[in-house]
C-alpha atoms as a PDB file:
ATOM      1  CA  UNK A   1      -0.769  21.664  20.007  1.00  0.00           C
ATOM      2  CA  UNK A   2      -2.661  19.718  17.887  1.00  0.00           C
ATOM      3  CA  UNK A   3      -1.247  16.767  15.408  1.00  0.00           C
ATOM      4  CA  UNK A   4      -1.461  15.933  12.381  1.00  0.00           C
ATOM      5  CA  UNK A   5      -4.234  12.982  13.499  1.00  0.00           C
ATOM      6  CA  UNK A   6      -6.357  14.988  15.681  1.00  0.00           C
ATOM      7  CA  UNK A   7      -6.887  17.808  12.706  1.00  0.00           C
ATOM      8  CA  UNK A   8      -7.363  15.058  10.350  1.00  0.00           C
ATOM      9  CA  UNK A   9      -9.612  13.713  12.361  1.00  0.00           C
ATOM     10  CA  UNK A  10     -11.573  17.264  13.095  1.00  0.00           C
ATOM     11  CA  UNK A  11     -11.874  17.080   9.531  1.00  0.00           C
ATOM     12  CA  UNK A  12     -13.337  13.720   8.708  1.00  0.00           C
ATOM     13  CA  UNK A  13     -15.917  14.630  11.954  1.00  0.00           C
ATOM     14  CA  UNK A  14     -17.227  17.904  10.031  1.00  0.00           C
ATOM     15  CA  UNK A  15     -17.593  15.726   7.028  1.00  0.00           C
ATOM     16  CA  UNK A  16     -19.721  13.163   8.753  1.00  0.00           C
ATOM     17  CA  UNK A  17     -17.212  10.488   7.448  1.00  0.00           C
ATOM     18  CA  UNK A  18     -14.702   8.095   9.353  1.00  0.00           C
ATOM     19  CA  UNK A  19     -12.016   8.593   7.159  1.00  0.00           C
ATOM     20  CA  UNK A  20     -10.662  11.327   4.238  1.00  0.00           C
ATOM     21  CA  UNK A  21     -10.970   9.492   1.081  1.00  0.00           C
ATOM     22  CA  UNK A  22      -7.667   8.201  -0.514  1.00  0.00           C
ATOM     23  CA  UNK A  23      -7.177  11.184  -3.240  1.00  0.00           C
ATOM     24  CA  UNK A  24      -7.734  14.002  -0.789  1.00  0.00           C
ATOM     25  CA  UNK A  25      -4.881  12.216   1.740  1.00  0.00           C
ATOM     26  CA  UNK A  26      -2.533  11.837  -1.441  1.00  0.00           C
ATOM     27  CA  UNK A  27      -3.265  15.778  -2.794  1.00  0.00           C
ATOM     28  CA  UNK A  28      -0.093  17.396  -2.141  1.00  0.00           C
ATOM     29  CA  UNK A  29      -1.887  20.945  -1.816  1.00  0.00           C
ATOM     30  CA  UNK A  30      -4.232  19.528   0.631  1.00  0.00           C
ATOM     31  CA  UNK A  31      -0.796  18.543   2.921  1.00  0.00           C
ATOM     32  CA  UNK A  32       1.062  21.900   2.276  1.00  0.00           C
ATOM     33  CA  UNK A  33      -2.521  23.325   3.215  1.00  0.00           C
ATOM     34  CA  UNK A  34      -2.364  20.912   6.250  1.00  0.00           C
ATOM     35  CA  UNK A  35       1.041  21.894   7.509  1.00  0.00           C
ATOM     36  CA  UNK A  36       0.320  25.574   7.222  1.00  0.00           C
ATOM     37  CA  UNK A  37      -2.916  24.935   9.619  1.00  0.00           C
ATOM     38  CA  UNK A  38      -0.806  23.339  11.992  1.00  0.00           C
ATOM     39  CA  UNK A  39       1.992  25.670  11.991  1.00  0.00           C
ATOM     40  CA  UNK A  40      -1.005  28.808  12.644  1.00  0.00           C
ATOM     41  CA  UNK A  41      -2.231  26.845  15.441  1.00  0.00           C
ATOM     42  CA  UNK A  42       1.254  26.174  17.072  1.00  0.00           C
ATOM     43  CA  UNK A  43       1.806  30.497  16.245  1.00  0.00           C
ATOM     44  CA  UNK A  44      -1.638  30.608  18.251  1.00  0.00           C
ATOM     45  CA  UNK A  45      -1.036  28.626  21.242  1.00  0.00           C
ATOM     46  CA  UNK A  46       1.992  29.701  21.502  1.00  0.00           C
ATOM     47  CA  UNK A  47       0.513  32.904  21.469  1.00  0.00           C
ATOM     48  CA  UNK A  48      -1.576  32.822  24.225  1.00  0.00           C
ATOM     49  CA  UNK A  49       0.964  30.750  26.319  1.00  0.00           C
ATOM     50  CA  UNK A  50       3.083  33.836  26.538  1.00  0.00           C
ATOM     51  CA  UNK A  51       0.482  35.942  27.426  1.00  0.00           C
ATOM     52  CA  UNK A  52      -0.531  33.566  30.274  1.00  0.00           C
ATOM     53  CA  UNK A  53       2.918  33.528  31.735  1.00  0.00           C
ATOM     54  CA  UNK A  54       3.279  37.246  31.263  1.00  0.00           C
ATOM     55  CA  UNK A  55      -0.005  38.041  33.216  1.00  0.00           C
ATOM     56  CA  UNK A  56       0.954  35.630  35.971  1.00  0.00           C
ATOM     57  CA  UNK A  57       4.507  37.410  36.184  1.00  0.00           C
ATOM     58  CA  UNK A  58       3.166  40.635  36.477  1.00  0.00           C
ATOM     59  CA  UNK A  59      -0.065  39.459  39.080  1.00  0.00           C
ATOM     60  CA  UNK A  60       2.867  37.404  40.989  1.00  0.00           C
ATOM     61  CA  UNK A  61       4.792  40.744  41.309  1.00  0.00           C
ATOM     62  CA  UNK A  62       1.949  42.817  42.418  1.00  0.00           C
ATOM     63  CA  UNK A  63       1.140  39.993  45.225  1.00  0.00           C
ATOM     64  CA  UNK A  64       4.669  40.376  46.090  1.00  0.00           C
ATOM     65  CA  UNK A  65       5.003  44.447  46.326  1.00  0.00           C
ATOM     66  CA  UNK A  66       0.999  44.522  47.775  1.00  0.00           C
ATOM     67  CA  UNK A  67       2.304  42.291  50.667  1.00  0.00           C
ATOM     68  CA  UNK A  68       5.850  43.738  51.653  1.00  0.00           C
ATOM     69  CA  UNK A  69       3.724  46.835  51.492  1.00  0.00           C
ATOM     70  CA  UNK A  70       0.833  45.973  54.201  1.00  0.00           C
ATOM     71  CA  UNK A  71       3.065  45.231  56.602  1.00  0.00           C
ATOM     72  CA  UNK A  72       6.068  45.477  58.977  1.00  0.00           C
ATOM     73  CA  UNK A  73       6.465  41.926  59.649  1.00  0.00           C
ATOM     74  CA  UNK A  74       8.676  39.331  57.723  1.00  0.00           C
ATOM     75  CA  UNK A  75       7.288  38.204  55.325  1.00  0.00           C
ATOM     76  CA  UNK A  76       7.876  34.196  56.361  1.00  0.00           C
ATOM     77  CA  UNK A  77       5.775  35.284  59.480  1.00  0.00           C
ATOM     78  CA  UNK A  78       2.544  37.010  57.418  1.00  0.00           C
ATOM     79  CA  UNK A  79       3.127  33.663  54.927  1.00  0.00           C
ATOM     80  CA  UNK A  80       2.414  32.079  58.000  1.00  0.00           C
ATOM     81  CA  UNK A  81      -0.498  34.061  59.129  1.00  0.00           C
ATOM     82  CA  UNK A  82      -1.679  33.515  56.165  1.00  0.00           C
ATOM     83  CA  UNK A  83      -1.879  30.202  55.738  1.00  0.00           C
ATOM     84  CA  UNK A  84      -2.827  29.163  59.418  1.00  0.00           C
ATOM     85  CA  UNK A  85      -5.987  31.553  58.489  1.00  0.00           C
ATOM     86  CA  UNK A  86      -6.832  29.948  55.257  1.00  0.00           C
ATOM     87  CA  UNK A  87      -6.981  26.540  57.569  1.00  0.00           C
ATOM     88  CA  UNK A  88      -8.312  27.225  60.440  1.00  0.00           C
ATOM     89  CA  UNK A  89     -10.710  30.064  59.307  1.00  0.00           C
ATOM     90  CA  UNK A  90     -14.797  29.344  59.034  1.00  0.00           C
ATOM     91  CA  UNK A  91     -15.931  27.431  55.598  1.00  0.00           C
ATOM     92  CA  UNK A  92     -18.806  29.086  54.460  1.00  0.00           C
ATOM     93  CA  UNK A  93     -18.940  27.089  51.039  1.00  0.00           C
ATOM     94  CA  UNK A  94     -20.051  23.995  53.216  1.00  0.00           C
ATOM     95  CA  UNK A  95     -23.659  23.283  53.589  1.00  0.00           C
ATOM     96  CA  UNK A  96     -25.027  23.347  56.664  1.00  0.00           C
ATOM     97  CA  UNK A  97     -26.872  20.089  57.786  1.00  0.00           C
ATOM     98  CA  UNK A  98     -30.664  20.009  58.832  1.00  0.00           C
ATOM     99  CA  UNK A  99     -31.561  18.204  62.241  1.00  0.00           C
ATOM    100  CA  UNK A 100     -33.429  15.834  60.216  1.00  0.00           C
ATOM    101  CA  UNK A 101     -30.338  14.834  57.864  1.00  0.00           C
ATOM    102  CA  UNK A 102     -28.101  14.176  61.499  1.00  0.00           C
END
């Protein structure tokens, strides 16, 4: 969410100035206008919040039914599996050294 001082200041920046001058801060229409700019970015963010947790819902439940699926095991033991494999399996994203840099 953005406040009331960060949009204020996003709009001194894009006026090249430190500060509004003192007639725009005490224009009443330039405050309603303000607080309607802040309420569409809350609307936004909110927004896209919900369609962040819904995709992660729905990819959480597909992990879940994909997995009880592709196997006959528990699913504490292929948890397990899986995680002993993520740590003890090669590391290709590691550079390999030279025998000049040993």
């Amino acid at each position: 969410m953005y406040s009331k001082a960060s949009l204020h200041r996003g709009f001194t920046k894009r006026l090249g100035e430190n500060e509004l001058p003192q007639r725009v801060k005490d224009d009443d229409t330039f405050k309603l206008l303000l607080r309607q700019v802040e309420k569409q970015v809350q609307k936004i963010e909110q927004k896209y919040e919900m369609q962040a947790d819904k995709m992660m819902r729905a990819a959480a439940k597909d992990v879940h039914r994909l997995r009880g699926q592709s196997s006959k095991e528990p699913l504490e033991v292929q948890s397990f599996r899986e995680k002993m494999a993520f740590f003890t399996g090669p590391r290709t994203n590691l550079p390999t050294l030279t025998a000049d840099d040993v």
